[in-house]
C-alpha atoms as a PDB file:
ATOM      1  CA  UNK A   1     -48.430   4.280  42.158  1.00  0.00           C
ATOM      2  CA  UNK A   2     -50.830   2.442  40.062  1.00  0.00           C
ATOM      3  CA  UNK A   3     -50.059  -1.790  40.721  1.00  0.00           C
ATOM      4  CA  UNK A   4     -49.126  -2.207  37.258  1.00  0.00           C
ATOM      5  CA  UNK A   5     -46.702   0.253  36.964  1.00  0.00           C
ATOM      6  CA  UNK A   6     -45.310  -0.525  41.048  1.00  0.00           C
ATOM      7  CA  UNK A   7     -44.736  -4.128  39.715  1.00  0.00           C
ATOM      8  CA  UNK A   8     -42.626  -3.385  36.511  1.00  0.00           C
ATOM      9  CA  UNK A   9     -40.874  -0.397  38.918  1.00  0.00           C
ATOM     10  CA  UNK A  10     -40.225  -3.683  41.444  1.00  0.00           C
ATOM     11  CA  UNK A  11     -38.816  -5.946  38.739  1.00  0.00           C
ATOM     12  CA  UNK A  12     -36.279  -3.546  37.214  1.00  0.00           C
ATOM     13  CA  UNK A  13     -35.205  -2.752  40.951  1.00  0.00           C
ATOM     14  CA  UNK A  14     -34.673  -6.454  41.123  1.00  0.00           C
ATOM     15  CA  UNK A  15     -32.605  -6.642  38.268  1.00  0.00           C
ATOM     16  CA  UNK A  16     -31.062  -3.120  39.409  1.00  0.00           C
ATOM     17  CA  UNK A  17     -29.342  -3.710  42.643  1.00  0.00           C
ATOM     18  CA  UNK A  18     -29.501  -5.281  46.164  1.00  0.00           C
ATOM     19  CA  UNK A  19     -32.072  -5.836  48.736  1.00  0.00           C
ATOM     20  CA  UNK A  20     -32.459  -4.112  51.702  1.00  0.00           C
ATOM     21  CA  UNK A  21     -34.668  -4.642  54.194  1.00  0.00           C
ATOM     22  CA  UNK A  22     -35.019  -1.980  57.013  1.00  0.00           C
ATOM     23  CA  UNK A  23     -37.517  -0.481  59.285  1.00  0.00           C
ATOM     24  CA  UNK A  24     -41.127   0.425  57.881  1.00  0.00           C
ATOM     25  CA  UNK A  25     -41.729   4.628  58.207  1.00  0.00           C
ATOM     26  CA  UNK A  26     -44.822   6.517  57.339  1.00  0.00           C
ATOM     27  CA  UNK A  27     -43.549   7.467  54.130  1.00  0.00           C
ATOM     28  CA  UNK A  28     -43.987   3.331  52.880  1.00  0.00           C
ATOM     29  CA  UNK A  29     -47.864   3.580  53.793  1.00  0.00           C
ATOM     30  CA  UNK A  30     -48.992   4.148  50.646  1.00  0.00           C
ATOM     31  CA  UNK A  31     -47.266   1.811  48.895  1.00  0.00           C
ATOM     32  CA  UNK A  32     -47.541  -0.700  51.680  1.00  0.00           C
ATOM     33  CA  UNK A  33     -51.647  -0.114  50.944  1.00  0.00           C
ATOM     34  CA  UNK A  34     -51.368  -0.754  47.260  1.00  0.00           C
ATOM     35  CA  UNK A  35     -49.723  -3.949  47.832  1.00  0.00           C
ATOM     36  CA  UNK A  36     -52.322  -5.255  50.300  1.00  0.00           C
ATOM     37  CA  UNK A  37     -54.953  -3.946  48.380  1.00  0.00           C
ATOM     38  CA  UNK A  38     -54.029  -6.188  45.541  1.00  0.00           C
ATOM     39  CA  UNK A  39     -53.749  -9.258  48.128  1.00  0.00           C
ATOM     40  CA  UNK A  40     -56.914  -8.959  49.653  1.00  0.00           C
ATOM     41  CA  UNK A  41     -59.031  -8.252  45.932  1.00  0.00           C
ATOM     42  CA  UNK A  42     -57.025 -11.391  44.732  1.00  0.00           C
ATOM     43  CA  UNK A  43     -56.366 -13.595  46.928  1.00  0.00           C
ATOM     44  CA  UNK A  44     -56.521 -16.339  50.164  1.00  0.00           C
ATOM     45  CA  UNK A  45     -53.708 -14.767  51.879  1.00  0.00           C
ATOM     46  CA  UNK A  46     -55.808 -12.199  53.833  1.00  0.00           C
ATOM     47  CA  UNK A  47     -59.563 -12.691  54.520  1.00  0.00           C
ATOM     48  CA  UNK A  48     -60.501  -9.245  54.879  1.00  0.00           C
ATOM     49  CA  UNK A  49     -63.109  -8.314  51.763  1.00  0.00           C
ATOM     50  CA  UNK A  50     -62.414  -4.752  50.741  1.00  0.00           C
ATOM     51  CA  UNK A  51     -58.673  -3.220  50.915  1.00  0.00           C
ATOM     52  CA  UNK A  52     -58.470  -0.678  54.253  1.00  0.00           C
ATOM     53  CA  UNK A  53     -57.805   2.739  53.305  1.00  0.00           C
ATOM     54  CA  UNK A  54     -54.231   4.456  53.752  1.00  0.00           C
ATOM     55  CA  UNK A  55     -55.820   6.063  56.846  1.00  0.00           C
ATOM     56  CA  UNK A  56     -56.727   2.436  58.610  1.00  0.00           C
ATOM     57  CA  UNK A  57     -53.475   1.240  57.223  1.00  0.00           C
ATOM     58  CA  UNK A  58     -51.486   4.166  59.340  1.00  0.00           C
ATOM     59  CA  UNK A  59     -53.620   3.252  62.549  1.00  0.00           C
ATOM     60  CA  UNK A  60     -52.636  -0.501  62.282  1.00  0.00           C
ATOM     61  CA  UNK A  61     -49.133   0.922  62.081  1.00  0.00           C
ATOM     62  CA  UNK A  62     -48.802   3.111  64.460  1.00  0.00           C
ATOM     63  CA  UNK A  63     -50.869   0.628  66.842  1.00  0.00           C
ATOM     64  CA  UNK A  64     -47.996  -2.037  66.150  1.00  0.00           C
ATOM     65  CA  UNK A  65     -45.276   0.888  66.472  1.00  0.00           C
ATOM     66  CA  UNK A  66     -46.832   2.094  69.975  1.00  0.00           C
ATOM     67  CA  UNK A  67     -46.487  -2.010  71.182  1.00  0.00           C
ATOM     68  CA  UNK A  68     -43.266  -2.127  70.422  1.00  0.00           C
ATOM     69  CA  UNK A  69     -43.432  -4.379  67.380  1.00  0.00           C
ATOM     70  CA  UNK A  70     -40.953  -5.105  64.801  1.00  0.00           C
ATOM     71  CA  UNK A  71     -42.390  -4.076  61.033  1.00  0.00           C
ATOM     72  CA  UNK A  72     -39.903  -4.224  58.060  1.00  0.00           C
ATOM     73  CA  UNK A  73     -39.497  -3.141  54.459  1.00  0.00           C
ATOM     74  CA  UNK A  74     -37.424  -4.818  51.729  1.00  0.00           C
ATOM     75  CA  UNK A  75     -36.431  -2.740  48.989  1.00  0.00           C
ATOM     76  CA  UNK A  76     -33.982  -2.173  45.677  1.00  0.00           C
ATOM     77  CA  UNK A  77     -33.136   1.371  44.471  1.00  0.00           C
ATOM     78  CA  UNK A  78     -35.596   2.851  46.155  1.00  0.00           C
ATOM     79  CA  UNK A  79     -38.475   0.836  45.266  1.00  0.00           C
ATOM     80  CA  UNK A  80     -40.746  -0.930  47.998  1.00  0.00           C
ATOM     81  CA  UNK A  81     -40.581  -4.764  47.105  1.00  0.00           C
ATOM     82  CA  UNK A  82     -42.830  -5.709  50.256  1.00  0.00           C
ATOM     83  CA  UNK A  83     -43.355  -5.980  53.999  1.00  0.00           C
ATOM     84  CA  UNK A  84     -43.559  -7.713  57.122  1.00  0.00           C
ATOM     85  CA  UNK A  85     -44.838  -7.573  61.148  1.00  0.00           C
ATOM     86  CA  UNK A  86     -45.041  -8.954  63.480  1.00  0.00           C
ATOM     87  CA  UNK A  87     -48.357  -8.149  65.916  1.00  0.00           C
ATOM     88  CA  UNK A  88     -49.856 -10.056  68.782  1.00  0.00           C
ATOM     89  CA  UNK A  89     -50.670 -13.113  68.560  1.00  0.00           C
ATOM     90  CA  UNK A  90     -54.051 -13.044  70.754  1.00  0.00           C
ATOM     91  CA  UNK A  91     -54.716 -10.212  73.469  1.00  0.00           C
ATOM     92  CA  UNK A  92     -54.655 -12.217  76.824  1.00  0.00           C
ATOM     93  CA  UNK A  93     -51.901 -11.668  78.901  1.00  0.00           C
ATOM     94  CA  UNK A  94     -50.654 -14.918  79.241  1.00  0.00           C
ATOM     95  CA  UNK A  95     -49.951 -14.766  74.771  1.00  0.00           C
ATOM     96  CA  UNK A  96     -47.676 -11.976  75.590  1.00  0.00           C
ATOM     97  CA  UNK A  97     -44.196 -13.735  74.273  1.00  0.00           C
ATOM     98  CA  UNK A  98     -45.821 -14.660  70.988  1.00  0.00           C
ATOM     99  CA  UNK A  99     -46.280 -13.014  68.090  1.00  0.00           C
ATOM    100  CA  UNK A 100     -48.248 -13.442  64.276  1.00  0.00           C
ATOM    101  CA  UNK A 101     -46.263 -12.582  61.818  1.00  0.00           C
ATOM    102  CA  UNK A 102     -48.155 -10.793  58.015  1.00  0.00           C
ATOM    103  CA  UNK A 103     -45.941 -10.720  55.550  1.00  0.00           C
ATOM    104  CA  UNK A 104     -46.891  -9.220  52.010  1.00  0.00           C
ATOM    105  CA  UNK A 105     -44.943  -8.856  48.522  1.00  0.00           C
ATOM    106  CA  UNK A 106     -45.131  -6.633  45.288  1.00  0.00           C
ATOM    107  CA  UNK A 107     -46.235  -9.569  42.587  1.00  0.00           C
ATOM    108  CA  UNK A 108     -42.673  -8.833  40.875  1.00  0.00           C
ATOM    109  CA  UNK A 109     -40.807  -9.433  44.152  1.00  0.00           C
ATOM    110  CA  UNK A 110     -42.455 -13.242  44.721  1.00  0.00           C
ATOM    111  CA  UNK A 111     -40.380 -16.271  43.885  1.00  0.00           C
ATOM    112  CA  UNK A 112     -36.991 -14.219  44.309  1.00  0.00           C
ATOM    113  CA  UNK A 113     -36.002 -14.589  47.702  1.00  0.00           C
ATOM    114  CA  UNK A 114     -37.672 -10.749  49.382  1.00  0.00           C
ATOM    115  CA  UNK A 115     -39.533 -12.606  51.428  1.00  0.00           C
ATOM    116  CA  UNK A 116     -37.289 -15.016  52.980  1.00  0.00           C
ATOM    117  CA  UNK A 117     -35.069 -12.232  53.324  1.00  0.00           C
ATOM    118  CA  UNK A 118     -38.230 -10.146  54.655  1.00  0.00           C
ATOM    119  CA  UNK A 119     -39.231 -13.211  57.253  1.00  0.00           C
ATOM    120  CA  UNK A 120     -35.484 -13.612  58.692  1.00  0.00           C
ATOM    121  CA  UNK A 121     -35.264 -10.046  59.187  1.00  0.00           C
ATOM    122  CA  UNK A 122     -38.797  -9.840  61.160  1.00  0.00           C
ATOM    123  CA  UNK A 123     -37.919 -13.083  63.133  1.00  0.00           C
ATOM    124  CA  UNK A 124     -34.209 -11.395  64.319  1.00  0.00           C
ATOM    125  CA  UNK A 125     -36.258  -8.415  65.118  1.00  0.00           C
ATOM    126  CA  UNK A 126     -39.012 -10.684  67.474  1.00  0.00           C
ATOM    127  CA  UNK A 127     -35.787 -12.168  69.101  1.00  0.00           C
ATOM    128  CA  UNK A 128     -34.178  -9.413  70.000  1.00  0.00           C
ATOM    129  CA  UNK A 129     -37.516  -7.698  71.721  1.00  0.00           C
ATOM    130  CA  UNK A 130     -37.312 -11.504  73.840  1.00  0.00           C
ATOM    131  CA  UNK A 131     -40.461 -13.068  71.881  1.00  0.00           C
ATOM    132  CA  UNK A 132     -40.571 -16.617  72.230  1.00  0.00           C
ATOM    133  CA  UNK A 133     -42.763 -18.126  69.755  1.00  0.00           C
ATOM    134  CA  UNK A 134     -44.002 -17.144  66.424  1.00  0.00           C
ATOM    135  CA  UNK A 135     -47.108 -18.325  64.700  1.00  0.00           C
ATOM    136  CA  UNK A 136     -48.066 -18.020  60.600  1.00  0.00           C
ATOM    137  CA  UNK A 137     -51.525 -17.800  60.034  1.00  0.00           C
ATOM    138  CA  UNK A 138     -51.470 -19.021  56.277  1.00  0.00           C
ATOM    139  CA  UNK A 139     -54.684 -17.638  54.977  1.00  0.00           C
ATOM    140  CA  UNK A 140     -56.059 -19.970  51.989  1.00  0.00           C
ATOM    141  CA  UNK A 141     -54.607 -23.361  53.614  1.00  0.00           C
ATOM    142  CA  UNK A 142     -52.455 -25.484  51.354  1.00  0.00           C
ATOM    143  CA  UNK A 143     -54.258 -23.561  48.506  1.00  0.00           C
ATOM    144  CA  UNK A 144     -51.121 -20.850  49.972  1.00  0.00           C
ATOM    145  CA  UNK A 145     -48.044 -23.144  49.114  1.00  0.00           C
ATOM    146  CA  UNK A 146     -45.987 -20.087  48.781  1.00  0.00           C
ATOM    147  CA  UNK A 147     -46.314 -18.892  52.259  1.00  0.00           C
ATOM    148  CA  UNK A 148     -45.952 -22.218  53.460  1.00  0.00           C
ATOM    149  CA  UNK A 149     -43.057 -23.132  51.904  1.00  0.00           C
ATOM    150  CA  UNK A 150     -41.609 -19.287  52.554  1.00  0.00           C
ATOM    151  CA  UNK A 151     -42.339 -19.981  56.488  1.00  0.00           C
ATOM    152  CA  UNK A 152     -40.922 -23.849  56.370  1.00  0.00           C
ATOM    153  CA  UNK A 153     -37.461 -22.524  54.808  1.00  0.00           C
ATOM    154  CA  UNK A 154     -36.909 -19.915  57.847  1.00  0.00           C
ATOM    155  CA  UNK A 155     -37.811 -23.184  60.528  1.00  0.00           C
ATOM    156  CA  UNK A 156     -41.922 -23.111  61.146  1.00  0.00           C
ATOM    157  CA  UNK A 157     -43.743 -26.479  61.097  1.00  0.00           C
ATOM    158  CA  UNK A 158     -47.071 -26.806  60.486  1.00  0.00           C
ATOM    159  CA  UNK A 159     -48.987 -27.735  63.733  1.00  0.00           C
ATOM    160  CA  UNK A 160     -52.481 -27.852  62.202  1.00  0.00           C
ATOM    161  CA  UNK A 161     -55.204 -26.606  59.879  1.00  0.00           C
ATOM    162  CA  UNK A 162     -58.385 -24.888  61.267  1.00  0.00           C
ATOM    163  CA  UNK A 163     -60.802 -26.262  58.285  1.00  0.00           C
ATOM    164  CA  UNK A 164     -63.610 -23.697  56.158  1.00  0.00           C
ATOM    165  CA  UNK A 165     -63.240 -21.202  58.948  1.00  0.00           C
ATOM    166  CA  UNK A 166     -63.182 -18.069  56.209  1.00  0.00           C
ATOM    167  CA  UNK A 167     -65.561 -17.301  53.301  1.00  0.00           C
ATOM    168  CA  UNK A 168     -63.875 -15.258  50.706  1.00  0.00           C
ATOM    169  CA  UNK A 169     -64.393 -15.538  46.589  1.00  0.00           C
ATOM    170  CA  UNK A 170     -67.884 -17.335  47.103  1.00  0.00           C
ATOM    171  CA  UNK A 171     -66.077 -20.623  48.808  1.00  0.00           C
ATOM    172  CA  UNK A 172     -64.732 -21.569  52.264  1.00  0.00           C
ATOM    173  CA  UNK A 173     -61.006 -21.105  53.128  1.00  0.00           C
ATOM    174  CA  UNK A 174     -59.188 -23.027  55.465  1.00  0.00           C
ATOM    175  CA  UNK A 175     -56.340 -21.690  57.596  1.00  0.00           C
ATOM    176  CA  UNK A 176     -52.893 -23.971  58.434  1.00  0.00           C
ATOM    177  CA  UNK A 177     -51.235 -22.871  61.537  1.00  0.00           C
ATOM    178  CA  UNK A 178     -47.479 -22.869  61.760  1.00  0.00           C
ATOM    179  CA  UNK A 179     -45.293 -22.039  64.348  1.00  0.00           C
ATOM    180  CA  UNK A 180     -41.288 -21.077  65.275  1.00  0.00           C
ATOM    181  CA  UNK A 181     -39.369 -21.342  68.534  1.00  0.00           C
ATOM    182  CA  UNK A 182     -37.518 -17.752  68.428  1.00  0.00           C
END
């Protein structure tokens, strides 16, 4: 579905009915690609250049599924409001109780509570699979206050800010670090 049309489908599914988030199946991929495609051609979030095809998309997914991590959909009558995992936080072995969590919204779906609703979900998820910490990567610095406020409300503090370490949009991007005790 075009993004235009996904994002007036997402606010009358708003207005429609109630939120549910559940686990992420195949069948989401492709809208799960049109909503990161948007993200990564507009903004700090994510600092990859050019949107991955539905084909990448499904390898990242079932790479996640095949680890044994948590990756959740929110959605109203049907329609796909956003998502969230939770992936590895770095690939030594000693990492292996913490997590990264990505968490991406329809444009309709942002400033009405999906992904707070999204992030609790993923973080009861990391819990139960005995994760200990969770770290937020929040792409764009405090040029993100969205995702830093979204990741303060469910109990991350910000423990730092890696400084210019991405070049996106023909300027450098910093990167504040925030982390959770599960």
């Amino acid at each position: 579905m075009p993004a235009a049309l996904h994002s007036a489908a997402s606010a009358a599914a708003l207005d429609a009915g109630a939120i549910a988030v559940r686990p992420a199946s195949l069948a989401d991929l492709p809208t799960i690609v049109g909503i990161y495609a948007h993200h990564v051609r507009t903004g700090t979030a994510s600092f990859e250049i050019e949107p991955p095809d539905l084909a990448e998309m499904t390898r990242r997914f079932q790479a996640l599924q095949d680890a044994g991590m948590p990756y959740v959909v929110a959605e109203a009558d049907g329609v796909l409001l956003g998502y969230a995992y939770a992936g590895p936080h770095r690939a030594r072995p000693a990492y292996r109780h913490t997590v990264e969590d990505s968490i991406y919204l329809d444009t309709a779906a942002q400033g009405r509570g999906v992904g707070t609703l999204l992030l609790q979900a993923l973080i009861r998820e990391c819990q139960a699979r005995g994760f200990k910490q969770m770290v937020a990567v929040v792409g764009g610095g405090r040029e993100n206050p969205g995702s830093a406020k979204l990741h303060a409300r469910c109990g991350f503090r910000e423990v730092g800010v890696l400084e210019g370490v991405g070049y996106k949009f023909e300027r450098w991007l910093d990167c504040m670090l925030m982390q959770r005790m599960l």
